[in-house]
PDB file of N, CA and C in Angstrom:
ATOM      1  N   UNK A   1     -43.268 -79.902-108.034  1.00  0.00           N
ATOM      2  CA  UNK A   1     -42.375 -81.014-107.849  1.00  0.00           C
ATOM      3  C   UNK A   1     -41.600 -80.803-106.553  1.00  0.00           C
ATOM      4  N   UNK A   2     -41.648 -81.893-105.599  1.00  0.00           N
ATOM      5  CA  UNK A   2     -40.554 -81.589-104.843  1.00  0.00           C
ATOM      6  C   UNK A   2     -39.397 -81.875-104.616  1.00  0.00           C
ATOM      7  N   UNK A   3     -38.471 -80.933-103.683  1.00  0.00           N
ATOM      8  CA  UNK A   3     -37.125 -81.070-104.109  1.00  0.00           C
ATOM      9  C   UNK A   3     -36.208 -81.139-102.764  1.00  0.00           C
ATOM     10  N   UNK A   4     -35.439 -81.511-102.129  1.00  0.00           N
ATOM     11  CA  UNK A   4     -34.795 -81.597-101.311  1.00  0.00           C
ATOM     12  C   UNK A   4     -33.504 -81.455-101.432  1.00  0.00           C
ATOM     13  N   UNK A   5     -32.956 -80.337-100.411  1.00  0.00           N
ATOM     14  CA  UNK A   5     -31.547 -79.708-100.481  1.00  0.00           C
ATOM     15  C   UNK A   5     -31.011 -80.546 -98.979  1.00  0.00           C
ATOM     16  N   UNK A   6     -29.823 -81.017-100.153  1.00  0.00           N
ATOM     17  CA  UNK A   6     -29.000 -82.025 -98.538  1.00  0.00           C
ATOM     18  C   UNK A   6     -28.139 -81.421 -98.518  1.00  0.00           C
ATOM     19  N   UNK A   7     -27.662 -80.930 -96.952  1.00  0.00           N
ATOM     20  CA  UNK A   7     -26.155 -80.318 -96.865  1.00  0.00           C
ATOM     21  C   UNK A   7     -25.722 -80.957 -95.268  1.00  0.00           C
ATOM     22  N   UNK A   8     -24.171 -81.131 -95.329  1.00  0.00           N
ATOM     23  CA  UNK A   8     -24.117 -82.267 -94.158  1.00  0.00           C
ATOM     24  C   UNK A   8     -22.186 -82.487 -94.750  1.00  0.00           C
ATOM     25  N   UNK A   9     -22.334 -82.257 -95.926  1.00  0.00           N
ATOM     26  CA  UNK A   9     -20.627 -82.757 -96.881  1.00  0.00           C
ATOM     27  C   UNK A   9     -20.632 -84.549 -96.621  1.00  0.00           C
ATOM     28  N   UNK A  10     -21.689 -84.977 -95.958  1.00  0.00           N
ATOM     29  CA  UNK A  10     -21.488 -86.435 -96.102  1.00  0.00           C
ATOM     30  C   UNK A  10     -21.976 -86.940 -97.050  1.00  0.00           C
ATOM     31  N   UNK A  11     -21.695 -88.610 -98.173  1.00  0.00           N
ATOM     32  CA  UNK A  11     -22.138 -88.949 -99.196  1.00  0.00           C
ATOM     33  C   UNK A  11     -23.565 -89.212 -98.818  1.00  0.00           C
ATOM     34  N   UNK A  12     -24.291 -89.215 -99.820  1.00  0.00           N
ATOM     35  CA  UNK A  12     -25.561 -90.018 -99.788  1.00  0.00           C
ATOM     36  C   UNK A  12     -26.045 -91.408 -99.858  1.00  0.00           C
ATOM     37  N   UNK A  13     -26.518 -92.025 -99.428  1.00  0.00           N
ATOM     38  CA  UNK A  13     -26.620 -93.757 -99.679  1.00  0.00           C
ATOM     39  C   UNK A  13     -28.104 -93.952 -99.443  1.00  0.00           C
ATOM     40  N   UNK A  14     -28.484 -94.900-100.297  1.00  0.00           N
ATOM     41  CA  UNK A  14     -29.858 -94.873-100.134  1.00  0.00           C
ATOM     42  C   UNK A  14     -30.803 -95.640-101.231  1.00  0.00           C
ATOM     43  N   UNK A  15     -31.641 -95.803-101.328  1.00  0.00           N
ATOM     44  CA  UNK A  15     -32.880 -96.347-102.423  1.00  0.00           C
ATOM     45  C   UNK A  15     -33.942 -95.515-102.544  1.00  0.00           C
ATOM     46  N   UNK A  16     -34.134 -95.042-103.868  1.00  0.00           N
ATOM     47  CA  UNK A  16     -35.589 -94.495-104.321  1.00  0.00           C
ATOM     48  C   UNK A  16     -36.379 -95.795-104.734  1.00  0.00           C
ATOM     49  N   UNK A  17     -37.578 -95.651-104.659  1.00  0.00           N
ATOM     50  CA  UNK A  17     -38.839 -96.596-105.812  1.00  0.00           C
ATOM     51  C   UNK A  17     -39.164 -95.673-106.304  1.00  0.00           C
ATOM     52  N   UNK A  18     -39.351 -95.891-107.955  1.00  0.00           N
ATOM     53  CA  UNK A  18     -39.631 -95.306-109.111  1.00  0.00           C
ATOM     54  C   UNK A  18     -40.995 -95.808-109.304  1.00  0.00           C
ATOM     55  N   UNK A  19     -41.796 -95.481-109.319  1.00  0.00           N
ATOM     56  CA  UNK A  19     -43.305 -95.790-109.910  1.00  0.00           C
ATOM     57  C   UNK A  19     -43.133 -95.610-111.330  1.00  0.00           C
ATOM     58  N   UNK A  20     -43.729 -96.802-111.740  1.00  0.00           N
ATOM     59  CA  UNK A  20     -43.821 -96.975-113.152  1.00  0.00           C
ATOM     60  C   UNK A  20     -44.380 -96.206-114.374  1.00  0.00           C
ATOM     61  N   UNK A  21     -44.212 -96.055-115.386  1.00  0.00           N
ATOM     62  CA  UNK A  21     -44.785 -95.266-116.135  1.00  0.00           C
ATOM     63  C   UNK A  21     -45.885 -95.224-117.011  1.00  0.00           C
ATOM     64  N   UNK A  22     -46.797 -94.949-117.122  1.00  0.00           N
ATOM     65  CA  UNK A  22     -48.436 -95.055-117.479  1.00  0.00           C
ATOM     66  C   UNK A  22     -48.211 -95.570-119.520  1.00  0.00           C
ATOM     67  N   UNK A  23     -47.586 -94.368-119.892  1.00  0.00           N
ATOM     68  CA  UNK A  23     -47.208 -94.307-121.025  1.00  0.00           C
ATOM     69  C   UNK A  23     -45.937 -95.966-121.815  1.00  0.00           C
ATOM     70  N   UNK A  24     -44.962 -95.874-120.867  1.00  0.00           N
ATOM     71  CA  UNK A  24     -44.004 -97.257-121.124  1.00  0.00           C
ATOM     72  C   UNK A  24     -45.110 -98.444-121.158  1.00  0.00           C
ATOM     73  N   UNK A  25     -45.561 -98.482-120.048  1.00  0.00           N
ATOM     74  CA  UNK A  25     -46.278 -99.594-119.655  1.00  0.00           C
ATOM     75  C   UNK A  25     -46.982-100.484-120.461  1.00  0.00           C
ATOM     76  N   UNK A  26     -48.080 -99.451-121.237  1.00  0.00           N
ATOM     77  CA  UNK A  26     -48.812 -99.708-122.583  1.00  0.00           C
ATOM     78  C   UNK A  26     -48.117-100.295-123.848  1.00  0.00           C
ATOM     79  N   UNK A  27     -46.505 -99.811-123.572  1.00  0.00           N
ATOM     80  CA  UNK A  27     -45.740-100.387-124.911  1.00  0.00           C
ATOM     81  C   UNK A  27     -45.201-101.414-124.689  1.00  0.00           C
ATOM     82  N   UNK A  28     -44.775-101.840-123.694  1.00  0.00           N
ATOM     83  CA  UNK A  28     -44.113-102.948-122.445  1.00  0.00           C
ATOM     84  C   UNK A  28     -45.292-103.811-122.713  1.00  0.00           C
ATOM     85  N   UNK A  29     -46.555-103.730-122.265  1.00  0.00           N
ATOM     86  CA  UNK A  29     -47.418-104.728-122.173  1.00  0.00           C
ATOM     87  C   UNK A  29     -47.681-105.168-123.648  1.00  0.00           C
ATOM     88  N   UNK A  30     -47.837-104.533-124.894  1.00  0.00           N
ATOM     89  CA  UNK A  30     -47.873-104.675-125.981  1.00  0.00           C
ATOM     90  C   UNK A  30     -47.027-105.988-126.590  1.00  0.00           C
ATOM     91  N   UNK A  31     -45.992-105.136-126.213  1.00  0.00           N
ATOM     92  CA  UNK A  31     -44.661-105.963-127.347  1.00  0.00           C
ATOM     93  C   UNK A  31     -44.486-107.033-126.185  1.00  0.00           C
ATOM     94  N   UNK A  32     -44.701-107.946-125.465  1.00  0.00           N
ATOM     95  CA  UNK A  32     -45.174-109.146-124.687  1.00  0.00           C
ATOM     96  C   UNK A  32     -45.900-109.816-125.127  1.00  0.00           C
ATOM     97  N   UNK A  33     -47.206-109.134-125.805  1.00  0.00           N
ATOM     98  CA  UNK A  33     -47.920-110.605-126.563  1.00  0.00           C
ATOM     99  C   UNK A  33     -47.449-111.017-128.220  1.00  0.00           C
ATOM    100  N   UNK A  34     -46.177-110.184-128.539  1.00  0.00           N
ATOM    101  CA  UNK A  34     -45.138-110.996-129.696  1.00  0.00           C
ATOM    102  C   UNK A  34     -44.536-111.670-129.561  1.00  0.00           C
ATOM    103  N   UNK A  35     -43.574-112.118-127.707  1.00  0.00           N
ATOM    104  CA  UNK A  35     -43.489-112.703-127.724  1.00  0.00           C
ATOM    105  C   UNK A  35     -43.752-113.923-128.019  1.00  0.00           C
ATOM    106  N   UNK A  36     -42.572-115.518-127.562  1.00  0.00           N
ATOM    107  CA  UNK A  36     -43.139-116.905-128.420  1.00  0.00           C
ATOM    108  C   UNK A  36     -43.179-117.363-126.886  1.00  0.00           C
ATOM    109  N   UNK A  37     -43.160-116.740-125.698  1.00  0.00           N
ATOM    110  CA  UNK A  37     -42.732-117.611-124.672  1.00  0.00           C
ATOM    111  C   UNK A  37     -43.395-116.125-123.479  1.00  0.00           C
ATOM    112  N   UNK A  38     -43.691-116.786-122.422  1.00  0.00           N
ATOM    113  CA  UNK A  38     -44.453-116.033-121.017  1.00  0.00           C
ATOM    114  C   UNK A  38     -43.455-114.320-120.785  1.00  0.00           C
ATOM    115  N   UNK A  39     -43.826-113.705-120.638  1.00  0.00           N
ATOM    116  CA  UNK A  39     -43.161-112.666-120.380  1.00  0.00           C
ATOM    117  C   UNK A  39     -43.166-111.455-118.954  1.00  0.00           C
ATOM    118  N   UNK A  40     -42.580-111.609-117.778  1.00  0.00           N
ATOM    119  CA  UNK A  40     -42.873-111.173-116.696  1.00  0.00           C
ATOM    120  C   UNK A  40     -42.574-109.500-116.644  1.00  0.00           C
ATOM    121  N   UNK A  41     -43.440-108.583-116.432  1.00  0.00           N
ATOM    122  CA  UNK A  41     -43.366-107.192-116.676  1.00  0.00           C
ATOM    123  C   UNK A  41     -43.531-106.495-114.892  1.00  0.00           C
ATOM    124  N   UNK A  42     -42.517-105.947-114.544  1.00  0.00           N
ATOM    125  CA  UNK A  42     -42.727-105.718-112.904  1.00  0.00           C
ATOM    126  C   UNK A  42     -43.002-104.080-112.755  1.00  0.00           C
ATOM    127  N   UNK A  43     -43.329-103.528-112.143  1.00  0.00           N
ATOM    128  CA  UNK A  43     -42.960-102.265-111.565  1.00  0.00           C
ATOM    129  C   UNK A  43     -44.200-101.458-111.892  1.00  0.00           C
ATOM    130  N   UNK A  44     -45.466-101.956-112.899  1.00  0.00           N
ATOM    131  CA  UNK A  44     -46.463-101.337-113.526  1.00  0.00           C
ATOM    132  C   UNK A  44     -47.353-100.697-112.503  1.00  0.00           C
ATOM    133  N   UNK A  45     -47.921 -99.363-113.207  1.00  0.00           N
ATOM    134  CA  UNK A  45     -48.506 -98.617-112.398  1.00  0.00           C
ATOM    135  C   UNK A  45     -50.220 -99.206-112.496  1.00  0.00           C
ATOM    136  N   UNK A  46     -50.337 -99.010-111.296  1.00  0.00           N
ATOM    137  CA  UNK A  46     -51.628 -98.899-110.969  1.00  0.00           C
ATOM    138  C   UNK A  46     -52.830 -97.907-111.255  1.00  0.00           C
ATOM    139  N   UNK A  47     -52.965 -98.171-112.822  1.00  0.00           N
ATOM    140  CA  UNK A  47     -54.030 -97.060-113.712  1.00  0.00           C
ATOM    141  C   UNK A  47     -54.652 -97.741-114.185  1.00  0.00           C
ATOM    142  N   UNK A  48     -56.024 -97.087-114.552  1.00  0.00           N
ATOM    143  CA  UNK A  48     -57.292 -98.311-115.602  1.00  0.00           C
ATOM    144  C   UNK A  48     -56.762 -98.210-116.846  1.00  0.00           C
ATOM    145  N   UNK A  49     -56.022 -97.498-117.399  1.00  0.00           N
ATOM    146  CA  UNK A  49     -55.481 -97.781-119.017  1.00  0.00           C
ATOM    147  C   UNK A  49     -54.863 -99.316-118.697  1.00  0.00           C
ATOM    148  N   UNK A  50     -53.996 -99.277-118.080  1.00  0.00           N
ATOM    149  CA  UNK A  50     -53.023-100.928-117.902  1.00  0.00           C
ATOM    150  C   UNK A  50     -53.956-102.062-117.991  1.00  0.00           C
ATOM    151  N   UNK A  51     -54.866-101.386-116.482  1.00  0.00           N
ATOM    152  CA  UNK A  51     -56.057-102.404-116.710  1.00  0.00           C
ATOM    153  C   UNK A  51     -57.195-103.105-117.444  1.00  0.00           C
ATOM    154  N   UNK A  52     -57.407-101.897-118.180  1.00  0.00           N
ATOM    155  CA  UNK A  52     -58.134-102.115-119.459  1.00  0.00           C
ATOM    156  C   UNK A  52     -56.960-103.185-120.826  1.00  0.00           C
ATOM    157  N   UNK A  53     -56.256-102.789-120.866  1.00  0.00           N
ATOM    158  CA  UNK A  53     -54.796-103.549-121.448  1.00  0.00           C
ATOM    159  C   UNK A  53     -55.008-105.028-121.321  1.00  0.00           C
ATOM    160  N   UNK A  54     -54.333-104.667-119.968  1.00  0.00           N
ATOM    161  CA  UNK A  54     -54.477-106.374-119.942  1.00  0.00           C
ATOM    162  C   UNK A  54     -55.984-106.898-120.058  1.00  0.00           C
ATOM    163  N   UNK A  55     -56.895-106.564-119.855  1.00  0.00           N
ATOM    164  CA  UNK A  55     -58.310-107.140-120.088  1.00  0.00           C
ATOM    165  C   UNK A  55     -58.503-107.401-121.696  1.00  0.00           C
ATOM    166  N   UNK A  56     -57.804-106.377-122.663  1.00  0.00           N
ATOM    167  CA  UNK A  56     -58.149-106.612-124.273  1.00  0.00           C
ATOM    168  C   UNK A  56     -57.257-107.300-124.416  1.00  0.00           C
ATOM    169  N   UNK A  57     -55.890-108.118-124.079  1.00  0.00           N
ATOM    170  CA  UNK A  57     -55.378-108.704-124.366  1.00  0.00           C
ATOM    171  C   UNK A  57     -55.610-110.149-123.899  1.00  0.00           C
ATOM    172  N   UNK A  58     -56.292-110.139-122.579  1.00  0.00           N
ATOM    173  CA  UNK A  58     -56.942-111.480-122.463  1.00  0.00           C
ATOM    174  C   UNK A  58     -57.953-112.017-123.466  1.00  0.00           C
ATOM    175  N   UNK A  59     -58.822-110.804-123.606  1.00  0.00           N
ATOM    176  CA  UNK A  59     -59.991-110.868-124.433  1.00  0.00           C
ATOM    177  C   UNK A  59     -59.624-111.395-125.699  1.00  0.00           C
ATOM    178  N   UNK A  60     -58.421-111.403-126.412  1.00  0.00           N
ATOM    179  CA  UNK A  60     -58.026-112.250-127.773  1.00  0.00           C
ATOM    180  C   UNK A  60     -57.135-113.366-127.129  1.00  0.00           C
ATOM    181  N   UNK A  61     -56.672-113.886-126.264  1.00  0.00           N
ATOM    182  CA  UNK A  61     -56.313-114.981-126.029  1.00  0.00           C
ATOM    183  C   UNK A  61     -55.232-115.064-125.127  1.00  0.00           C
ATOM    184  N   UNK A  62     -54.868-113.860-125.120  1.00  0.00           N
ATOM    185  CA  UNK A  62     -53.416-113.724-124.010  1.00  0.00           C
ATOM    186  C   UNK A  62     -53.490-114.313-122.436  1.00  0.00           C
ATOM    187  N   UNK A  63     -52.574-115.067-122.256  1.00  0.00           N
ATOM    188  CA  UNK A  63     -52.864-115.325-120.786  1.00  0.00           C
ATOM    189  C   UNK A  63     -52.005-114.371-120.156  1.00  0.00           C
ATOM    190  N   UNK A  64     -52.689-113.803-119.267  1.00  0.00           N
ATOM    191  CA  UNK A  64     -52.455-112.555-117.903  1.00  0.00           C
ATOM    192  C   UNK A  64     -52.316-112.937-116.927  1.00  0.00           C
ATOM    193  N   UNK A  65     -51.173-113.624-115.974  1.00  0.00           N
ATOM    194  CA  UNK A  65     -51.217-113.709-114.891  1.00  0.00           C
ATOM    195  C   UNK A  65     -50.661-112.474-113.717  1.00  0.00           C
ATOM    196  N   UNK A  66     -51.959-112.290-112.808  1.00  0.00           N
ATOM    197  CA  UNK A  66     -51.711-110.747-112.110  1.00  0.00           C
ATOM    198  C   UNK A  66     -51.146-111.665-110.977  1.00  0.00           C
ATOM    199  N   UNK A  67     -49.450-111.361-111.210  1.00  0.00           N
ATOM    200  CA  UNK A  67     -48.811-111.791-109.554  1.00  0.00           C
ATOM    201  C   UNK A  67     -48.808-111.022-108.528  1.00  0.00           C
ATOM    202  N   UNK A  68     -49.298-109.657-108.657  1.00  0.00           N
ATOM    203  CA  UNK A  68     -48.828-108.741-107.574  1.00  0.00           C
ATOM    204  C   UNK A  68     -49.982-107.242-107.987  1.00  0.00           C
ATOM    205  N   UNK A  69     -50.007-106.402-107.538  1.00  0.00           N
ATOM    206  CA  UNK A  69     -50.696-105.389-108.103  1.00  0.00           C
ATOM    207  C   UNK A  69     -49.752-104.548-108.938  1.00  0.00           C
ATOM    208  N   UNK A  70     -48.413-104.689-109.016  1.00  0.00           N
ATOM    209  CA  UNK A  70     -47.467-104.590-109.768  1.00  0.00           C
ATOM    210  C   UNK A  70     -47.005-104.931-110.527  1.00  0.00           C
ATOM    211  N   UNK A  71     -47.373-106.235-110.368  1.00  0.00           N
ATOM    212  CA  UNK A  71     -46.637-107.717-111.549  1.00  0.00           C
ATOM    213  C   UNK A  71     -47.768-108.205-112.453  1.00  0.00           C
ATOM    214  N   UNK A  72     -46.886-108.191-113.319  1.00  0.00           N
ATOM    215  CA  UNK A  72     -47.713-109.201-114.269  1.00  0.00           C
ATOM    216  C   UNK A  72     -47.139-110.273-115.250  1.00  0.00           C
ATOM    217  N   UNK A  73     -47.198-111.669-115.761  1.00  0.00           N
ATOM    218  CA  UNK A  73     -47.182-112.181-116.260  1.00  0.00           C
ATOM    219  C   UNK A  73     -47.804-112.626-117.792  1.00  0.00           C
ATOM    220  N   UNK A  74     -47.405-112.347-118.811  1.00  0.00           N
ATOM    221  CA  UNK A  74     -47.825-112.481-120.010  1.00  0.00           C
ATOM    222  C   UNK A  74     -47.718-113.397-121.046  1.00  0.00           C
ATOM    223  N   UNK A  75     -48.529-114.561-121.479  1.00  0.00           N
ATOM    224  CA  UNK A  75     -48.165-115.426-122.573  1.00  0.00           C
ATOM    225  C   UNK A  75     -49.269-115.251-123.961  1.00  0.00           C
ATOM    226  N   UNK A  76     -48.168-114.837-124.694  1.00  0.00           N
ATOM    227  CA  UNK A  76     -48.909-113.915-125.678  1.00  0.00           C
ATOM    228  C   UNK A  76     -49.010-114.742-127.183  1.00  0.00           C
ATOM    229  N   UNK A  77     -48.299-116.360-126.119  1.00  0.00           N
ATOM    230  CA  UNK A  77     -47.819-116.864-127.719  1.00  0.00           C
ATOM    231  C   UNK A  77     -49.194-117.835-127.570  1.00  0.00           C
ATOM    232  N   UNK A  78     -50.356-117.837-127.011  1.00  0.00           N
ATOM    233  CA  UNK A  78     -51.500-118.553-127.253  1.00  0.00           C
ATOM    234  C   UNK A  78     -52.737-117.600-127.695  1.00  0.00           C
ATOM    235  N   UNK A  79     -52.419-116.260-128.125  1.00  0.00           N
ATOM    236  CA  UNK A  79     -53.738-115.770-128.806  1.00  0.00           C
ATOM    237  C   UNK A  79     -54.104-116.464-129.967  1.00  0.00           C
ATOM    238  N   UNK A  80     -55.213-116.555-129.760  1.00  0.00           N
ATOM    239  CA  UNK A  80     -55.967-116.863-130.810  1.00  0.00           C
ATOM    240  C   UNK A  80     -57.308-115.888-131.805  1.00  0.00           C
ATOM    241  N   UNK A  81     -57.036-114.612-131.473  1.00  0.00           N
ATOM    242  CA  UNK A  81     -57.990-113.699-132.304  1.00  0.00           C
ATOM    243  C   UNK A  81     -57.395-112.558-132.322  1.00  0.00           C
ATOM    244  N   UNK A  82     -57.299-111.867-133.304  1.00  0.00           N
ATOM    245  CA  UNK A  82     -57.089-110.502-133.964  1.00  0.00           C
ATOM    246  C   UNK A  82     -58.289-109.742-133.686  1.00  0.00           C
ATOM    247  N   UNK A  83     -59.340-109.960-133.567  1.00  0.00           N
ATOM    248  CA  UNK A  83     -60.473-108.995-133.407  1.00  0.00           C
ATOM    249  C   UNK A  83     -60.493-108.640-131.779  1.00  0.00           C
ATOM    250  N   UNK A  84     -60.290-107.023-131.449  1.00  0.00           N
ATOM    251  CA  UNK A  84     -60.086-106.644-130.356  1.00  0.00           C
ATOM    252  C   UNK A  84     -61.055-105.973-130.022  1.00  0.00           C
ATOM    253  N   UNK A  85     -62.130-106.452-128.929  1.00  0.00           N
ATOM    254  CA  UNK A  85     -63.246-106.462-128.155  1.00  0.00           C
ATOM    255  C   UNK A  85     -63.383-104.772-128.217  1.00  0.00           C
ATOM    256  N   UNK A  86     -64.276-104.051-129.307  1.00  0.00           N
ATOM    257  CA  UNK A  86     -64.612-102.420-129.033  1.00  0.00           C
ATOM    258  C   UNK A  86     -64.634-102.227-127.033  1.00  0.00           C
ATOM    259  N   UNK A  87     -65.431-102.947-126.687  1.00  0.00           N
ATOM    260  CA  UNK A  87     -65.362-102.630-125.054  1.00  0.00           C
ATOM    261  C   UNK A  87     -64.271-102.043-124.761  1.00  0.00           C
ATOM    262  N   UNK A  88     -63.199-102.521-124.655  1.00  0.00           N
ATOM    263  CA  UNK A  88     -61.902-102.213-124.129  1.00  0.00           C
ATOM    264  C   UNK A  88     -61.192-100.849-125.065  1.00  0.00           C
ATOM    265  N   UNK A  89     -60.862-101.110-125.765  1.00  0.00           N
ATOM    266  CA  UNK A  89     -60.527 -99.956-126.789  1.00  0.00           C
ATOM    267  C   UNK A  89     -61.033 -98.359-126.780  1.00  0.00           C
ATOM    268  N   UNK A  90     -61.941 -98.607-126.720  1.00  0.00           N
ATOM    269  CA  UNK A  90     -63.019 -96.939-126.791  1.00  0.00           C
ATOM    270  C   UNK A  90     -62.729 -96.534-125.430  1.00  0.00           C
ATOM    271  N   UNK A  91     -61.873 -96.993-124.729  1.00  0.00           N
ATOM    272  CA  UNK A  91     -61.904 -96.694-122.951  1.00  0.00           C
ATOM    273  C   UNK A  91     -60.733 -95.777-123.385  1.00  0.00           C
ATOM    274  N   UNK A  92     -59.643 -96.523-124.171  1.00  0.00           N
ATOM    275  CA  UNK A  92     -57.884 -96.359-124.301  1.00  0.00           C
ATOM    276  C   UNK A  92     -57.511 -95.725-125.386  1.00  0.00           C
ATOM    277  N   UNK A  93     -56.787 -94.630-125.128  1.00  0.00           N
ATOM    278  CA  UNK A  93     -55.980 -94.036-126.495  1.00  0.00           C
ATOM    279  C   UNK A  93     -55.039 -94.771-126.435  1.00  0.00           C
ATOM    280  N   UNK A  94     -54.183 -95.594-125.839  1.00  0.00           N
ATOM    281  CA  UNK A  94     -52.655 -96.498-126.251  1.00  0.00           C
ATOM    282  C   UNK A  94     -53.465 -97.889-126.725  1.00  0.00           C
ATOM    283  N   UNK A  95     -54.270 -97.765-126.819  1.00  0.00           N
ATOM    284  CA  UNK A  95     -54.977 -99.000-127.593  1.00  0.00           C
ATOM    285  C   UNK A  95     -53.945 -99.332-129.214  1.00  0.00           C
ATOM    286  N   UNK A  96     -53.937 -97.912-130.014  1.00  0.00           N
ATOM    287  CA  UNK A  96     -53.289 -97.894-131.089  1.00  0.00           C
ATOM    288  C   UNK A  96     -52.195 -98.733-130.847  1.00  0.00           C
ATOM    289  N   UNK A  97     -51.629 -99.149-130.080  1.00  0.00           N
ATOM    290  CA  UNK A  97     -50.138 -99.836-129.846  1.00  0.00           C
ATOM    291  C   UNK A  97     -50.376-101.459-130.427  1.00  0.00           C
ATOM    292  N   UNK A  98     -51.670-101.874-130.335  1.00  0.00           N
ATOM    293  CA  UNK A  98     -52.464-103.145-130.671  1.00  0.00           C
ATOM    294  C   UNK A  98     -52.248-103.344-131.956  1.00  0.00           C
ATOM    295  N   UNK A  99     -52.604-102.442-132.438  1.00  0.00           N
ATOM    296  CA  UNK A  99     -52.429-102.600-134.385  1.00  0.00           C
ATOM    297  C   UNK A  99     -50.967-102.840-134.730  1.00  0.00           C
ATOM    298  N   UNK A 100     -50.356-102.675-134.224  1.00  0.00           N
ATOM    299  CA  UNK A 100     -48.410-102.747-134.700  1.00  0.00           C
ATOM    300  C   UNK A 100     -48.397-104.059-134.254  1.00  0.00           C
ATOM    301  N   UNK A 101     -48.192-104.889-133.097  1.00  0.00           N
ATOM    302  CA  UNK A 101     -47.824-105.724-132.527  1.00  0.00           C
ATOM    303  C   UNK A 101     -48.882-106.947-133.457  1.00  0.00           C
ATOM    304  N   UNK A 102     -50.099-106.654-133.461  1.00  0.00           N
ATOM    305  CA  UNK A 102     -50.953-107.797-134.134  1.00  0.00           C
ATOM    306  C   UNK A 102     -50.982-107.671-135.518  1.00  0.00           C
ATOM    307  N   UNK A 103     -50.034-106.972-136.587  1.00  0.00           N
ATOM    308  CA  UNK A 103     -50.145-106.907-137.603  1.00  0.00           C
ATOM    309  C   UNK A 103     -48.324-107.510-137.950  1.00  0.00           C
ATOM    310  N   UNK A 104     -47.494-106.963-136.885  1.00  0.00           N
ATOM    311  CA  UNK A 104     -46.248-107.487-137.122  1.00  0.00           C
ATOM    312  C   UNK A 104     -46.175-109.099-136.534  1.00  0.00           C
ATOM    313  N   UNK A 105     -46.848-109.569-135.955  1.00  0.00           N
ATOM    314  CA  UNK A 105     -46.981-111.084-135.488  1.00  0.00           C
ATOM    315  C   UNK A 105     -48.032-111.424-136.409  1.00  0.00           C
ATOM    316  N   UNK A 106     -48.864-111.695-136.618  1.00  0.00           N
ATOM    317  CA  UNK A 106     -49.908-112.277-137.237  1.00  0.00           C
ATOM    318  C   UNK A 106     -50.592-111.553-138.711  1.00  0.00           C
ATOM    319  N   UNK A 107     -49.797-110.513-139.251  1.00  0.00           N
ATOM    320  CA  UNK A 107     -50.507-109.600-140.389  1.00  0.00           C
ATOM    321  C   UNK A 107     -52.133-109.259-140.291  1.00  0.00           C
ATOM    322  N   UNK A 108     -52.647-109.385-139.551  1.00  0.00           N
ATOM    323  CA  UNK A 108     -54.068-108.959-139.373  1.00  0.00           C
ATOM    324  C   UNK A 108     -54.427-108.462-137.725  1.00  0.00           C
ATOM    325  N   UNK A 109     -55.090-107.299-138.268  1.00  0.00           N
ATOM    326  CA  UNK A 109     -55.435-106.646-136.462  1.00  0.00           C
ATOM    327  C   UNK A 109     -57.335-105.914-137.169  1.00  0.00           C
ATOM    328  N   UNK A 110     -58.049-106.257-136.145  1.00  0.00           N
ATOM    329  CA  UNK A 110     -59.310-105.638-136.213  1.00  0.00           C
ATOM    330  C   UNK A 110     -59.554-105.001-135.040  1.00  0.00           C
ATOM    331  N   UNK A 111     -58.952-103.675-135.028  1.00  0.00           N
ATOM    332  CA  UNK A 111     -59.164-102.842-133.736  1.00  0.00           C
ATOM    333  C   UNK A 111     -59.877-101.596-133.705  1.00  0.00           C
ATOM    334  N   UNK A 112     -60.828-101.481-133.238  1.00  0.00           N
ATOM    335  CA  UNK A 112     -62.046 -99.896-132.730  1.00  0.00           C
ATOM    336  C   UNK A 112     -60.609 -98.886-132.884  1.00  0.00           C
ATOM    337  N   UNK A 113     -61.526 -97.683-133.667  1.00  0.00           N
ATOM    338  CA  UNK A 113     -60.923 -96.576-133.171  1.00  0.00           C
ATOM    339  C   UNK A 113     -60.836 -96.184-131.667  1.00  0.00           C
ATOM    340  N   UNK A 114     -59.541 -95.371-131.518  1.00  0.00           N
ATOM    341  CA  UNK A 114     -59.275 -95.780-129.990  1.00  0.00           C
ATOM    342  C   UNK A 114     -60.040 -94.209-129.171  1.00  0.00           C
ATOM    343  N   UNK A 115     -60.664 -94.318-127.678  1.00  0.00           N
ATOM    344  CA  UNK A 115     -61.155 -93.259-127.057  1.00  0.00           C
ATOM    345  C   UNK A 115     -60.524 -92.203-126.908  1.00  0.00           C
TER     346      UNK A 115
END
């Protein structure tokens, strides 16, 4: 990890960017298609788990709009299927996050054991 020693006795002022987190992301993108209304998620990292994500969540009905390679847009209140495409799943261990969200919105989830 690196680390930087400031010495100077002057304050610091400044901006970091935080890259997003692989792990949040998956739960963030999840609990979006419970929403009843579009849901805008910013800062997401650029990994094939996310990507695979949003692809199984299109795949039952979610609309995904990719604003940015960062951004995304989610309307989760037009799925129309519980059965979640094995393709996508067998890729993702945060797949499991699918079964909570589609069983607490809709009481039924048909999801692959996850890869």
């Amino acid at each position: 990890m690196k680390q930087y020693i400031i010495k100077g006795g002057r304050p610091l002022q400044g901006e970091v960017q935080i890259g997003g987190a692989k792990n949040a992301a998956l739960g963030i993108i999840v609990a979006a298609i419970m929403a009843d209304e579009p849901v805008l998620i910013e800062n997401l990292p650029e990994v094939d788990d996310v990507k695979v994500l949003l692809d199984a969540i299109e795949g039952i009905g979610a609309v995904v709009e990719r604003i940015d390679e960062h951004t995304v847009r989610i309307n989760g209140a037009v799925i129309n299927d519980v059965n979640v495409d094995d393709e996508y799943i067998r890729k993702i261990r945060g797949s499991y996050y699918l079964v909570g969200a589609l069983l607490g919105k809709y009481k039924k989830a048909v999801v692959a054991l996850p890869g």
